[in-house]
N, C-alpha and C. Protein backbone atom coordinates (compact mmCIF):
# COMPACT_ATOMS: atom_id res chain seq x y z
N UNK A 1 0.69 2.04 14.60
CA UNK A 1 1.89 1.83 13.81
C UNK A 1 2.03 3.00 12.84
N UNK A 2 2.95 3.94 12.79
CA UNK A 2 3.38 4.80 11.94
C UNK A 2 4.13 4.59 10.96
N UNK A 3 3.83 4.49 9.65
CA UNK A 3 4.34 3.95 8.45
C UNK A 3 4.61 5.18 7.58
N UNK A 4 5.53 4.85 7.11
CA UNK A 4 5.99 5.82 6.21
C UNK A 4 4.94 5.29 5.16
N UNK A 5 4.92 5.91 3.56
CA UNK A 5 4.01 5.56 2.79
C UNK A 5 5.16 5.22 1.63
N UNK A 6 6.14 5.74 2.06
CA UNK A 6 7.24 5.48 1.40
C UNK A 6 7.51 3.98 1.28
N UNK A 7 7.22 2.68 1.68
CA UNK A 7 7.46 1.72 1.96
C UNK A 7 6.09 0.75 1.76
N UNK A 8 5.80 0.78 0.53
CA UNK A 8 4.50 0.90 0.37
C UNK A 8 3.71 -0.40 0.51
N UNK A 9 4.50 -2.12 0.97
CA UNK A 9 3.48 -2.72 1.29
C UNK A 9 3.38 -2.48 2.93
N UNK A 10 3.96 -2.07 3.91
CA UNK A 10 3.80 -1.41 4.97
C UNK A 10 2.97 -0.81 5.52
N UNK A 11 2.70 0.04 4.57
CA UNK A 11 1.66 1.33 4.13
C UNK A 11 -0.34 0.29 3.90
N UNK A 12 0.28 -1.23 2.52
CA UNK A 12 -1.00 -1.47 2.75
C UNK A 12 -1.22 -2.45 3.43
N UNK A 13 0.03 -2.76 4.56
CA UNK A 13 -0.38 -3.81 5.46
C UNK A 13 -1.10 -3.48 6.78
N UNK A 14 -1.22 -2.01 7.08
CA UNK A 14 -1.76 -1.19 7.96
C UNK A 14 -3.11 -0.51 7.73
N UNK A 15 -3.40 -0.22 6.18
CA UNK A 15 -4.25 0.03 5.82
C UNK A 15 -5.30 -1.26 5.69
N UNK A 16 -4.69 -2.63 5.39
CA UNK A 16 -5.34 -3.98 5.47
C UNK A 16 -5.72 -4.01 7.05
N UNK A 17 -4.74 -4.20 7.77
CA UNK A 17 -5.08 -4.30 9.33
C UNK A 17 -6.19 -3.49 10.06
N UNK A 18 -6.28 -2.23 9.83
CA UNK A 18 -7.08 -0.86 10.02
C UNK A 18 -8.85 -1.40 9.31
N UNK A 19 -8.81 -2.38 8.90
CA UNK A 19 -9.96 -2.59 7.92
C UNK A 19 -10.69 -3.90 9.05
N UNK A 20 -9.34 -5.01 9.45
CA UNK A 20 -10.05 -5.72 10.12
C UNK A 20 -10.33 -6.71 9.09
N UNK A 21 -9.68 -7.15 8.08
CA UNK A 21 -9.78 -7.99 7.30
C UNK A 21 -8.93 -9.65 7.47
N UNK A 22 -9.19 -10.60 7.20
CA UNK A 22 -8.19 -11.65 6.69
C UNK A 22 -7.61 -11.39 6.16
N UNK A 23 -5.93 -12.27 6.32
CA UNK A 23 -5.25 -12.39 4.89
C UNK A 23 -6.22 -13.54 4.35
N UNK A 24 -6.62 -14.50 4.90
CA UNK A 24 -7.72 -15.26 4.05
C UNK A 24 -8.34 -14.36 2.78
N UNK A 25 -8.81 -13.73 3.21
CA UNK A 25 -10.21 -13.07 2.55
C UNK A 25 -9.41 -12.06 1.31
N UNK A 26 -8.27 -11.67 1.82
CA UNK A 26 -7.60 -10.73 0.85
C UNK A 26 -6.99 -11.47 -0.13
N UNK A 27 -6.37 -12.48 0.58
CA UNK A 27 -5.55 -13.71 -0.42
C UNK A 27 -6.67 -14.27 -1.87
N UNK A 28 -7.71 -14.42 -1.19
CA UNK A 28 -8.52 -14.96 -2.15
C UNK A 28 -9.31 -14.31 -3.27
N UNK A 29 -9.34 -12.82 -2.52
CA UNK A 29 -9.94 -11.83 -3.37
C UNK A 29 -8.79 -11.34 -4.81
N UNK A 30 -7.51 -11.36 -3.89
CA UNK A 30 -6.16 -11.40 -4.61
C UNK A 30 -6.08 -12.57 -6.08
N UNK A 31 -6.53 -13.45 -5.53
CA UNK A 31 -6.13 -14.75 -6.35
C UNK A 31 -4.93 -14.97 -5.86
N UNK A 32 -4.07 -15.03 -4.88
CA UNK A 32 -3.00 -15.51 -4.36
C UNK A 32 -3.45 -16.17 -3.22
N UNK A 33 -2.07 -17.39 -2.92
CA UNK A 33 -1.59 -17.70 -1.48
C UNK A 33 -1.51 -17.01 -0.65
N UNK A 34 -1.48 -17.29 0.16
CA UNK A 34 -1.73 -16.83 1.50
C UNK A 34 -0.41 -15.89 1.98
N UNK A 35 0.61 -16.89 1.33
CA UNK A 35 2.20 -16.75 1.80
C UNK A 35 2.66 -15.58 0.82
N UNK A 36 1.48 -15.45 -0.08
CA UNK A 36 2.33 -14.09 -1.18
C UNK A 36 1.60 -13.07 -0.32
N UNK A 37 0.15 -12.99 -0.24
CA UNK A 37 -0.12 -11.81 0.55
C UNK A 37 1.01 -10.95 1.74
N UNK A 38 1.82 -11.89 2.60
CA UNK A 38 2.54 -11.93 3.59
C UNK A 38 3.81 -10.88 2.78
N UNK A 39 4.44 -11.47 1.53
CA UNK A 39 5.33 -11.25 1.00
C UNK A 39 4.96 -9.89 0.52
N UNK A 40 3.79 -9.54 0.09
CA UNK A 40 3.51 -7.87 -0.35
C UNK A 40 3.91 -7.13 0.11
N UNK A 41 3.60 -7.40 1.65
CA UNK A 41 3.58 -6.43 2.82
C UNK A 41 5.19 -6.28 3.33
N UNK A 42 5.95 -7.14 2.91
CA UNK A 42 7.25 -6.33 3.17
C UNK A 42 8.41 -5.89 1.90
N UNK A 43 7.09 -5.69 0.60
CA UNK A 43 7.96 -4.82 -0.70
C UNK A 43 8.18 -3.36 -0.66
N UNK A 44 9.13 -3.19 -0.98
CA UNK A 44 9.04 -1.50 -0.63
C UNK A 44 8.74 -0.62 -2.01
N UNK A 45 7.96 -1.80 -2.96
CA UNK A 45 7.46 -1.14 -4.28
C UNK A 45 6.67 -2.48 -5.11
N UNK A 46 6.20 -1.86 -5.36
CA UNK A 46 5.01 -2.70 -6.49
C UNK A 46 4.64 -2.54 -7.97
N UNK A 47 4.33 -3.21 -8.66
CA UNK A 47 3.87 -3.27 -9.87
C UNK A 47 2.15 -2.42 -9.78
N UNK A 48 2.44 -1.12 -10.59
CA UNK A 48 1.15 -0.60 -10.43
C UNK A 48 -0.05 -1.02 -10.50
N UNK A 49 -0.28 -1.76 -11.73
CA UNK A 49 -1.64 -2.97 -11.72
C UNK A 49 -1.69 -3.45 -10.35
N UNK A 50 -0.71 -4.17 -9.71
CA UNK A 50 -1.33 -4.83 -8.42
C UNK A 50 -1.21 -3.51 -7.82
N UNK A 51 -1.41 -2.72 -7.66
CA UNK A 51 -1.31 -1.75 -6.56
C UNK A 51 -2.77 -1.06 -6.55
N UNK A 52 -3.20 -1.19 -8.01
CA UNK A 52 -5.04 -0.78 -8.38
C UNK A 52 -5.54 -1.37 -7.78
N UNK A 53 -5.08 -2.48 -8.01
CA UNK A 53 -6.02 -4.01 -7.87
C UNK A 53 -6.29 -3.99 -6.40
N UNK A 54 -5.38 -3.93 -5.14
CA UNK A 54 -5.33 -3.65 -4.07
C UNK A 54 -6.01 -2.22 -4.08
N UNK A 55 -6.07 -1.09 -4.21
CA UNK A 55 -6.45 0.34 -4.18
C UNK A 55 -8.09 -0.54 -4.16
N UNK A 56 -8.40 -0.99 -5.03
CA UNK A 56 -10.02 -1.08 -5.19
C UNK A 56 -10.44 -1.62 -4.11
N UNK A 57 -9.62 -3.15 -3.92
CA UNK A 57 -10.18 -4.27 -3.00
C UNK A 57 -10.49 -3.41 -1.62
N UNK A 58 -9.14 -2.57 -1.25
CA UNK A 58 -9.44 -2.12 0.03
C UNK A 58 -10.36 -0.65 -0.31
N UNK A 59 -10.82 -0.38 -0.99
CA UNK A 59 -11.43 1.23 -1.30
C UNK A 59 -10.59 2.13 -0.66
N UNK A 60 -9.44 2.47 -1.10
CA UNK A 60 -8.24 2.98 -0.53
C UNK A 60 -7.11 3.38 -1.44
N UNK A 61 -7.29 5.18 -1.72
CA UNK A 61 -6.01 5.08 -3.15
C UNK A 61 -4.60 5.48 -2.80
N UNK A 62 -3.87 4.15 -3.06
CA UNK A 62 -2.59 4.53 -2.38
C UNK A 62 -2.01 5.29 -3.25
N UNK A 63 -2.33 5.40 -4.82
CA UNK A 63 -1.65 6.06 -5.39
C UNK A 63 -1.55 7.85 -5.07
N UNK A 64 -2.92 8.04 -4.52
CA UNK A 64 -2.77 9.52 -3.70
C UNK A 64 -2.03 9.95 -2.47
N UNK A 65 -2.07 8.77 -1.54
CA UNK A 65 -0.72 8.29 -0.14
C UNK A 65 0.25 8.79 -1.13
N UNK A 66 0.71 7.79 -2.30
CA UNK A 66 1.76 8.22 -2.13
C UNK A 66 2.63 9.67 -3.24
N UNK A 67 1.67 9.89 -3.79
CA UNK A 67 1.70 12.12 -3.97
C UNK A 67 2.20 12.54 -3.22
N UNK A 68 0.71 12.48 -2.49
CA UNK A 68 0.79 13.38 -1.19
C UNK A 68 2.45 13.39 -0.61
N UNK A 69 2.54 12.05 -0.52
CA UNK A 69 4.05 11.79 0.48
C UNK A 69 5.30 12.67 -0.47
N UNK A 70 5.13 12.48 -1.49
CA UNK A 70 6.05 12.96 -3.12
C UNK A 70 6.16 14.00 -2.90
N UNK A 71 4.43 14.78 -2.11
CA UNK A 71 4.63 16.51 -2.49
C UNK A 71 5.23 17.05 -1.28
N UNK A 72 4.91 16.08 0.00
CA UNK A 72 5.40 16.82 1.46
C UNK A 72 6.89 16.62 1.26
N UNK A 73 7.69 15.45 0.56
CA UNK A 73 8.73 16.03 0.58
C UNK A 73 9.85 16.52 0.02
N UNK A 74 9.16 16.59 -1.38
CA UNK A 74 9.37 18.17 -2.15
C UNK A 74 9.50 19.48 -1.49
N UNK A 75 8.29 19.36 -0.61
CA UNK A 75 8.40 20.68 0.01
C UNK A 75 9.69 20.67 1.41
N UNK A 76 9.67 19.95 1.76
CA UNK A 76 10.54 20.17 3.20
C UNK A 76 12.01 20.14 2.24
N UNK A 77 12.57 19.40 1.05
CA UNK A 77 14.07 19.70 0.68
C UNK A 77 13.77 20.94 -0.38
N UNK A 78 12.42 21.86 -0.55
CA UNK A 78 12.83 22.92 -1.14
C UNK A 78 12.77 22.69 -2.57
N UNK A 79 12.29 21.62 -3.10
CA UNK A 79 11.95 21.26 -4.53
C UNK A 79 10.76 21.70 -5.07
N UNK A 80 10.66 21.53 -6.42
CA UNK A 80 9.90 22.24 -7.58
C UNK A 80 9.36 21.04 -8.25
N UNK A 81 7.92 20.82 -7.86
CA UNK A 81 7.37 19.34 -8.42
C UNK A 81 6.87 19.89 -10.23
């Protein structure tokens, strides 16, 4: 699945999947339902705290995904970060 990073519970619903995890196991590590985990994964933005909070759980920094993504496309429209 090719995810933009732009779309960022997408981004950690692939990075969750790629791990081989439960939503059980994430839900609970979360302190959420089951049914919010579900709901993450199709926000196309987050509250940074939960986005740490997730960054740790999965040892995975999305906040660098999504730079990186910031700087590639800066560069392709010719912008000045």
């Amino acid at each position: 699945m090719n995810v933009s990073k732009k779309h960022i519970g997408k981004h950690i619903e692939k990075v969750f999947c790629n791990q081989g995890r439960s939503v059980k196991w994430f839900a609970e590590r979360l302190c959420y339902d089951r049914r919010n985990v579900y709901k993450i994964f199709q926000k196309e933005s987050l509250d940074t705290t939960l986005l740490k909070k997730i960054s740790l759980l999965l040892n995975h920094n999305f906040f660098q995904d999504l730079a990186e993504e910031r700087e590639n496309d800066c560069e392709q429209n010719g912008d000045i970060m």
